[in-house]
Protein backbone atom coordinates (compact mmCIF):
# COMPACT_ATOMS: atom_id res chain seq x y z
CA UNK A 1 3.44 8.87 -13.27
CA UNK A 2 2.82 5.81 -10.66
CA UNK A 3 -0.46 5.50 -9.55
CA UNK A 4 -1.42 3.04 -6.73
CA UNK A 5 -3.53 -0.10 -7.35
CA UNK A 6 -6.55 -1.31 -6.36
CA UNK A 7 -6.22 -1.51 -2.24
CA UNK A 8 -7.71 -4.56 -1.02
CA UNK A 9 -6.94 -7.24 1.48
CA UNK A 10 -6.99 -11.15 0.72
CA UNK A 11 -10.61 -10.47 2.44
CA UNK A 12 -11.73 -7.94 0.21
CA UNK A 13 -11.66 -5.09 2.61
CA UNK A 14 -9.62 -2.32 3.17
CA UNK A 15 -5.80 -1.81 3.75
CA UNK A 16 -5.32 -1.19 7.45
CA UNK A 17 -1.87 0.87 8.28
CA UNK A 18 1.10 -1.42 8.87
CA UNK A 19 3.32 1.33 10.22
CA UNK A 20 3.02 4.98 10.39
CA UNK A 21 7.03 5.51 12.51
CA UNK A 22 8.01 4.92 10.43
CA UNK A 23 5.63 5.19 6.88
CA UNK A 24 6.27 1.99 5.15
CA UNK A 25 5.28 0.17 1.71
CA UNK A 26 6.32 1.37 -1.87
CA UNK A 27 3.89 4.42 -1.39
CA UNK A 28 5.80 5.58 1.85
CA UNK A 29 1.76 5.74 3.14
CA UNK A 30 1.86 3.10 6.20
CA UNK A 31 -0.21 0.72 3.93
CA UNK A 32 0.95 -2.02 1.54
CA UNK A 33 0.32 -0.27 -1.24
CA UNK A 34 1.88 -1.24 -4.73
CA UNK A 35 1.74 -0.79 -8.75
CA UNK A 36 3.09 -1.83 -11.33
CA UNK A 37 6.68 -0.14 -10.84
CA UNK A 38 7.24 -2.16 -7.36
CA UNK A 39 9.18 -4.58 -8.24
């Protein structure tokens, strides 16, 4: 089962959606989400 990493920005902070039309990233979520499957 893939579970997402730790979501951080370079800051620290939180993710902020990059696109929600249409959902983006690994996740399909809108955020750049990853783990260790995206390769």
């Amino acid at each position: 089962m893939m579970q997402k990493d730790q979501s951080i920005n370079v800051l620290g902070g939180p993710l902020s959606p990059c696109s929600m039309a249409p959902l983006t990233g690994f996740f399909r979520d809108g955020h750049c989400n990853t783990c260790a499957q995206d390769a």
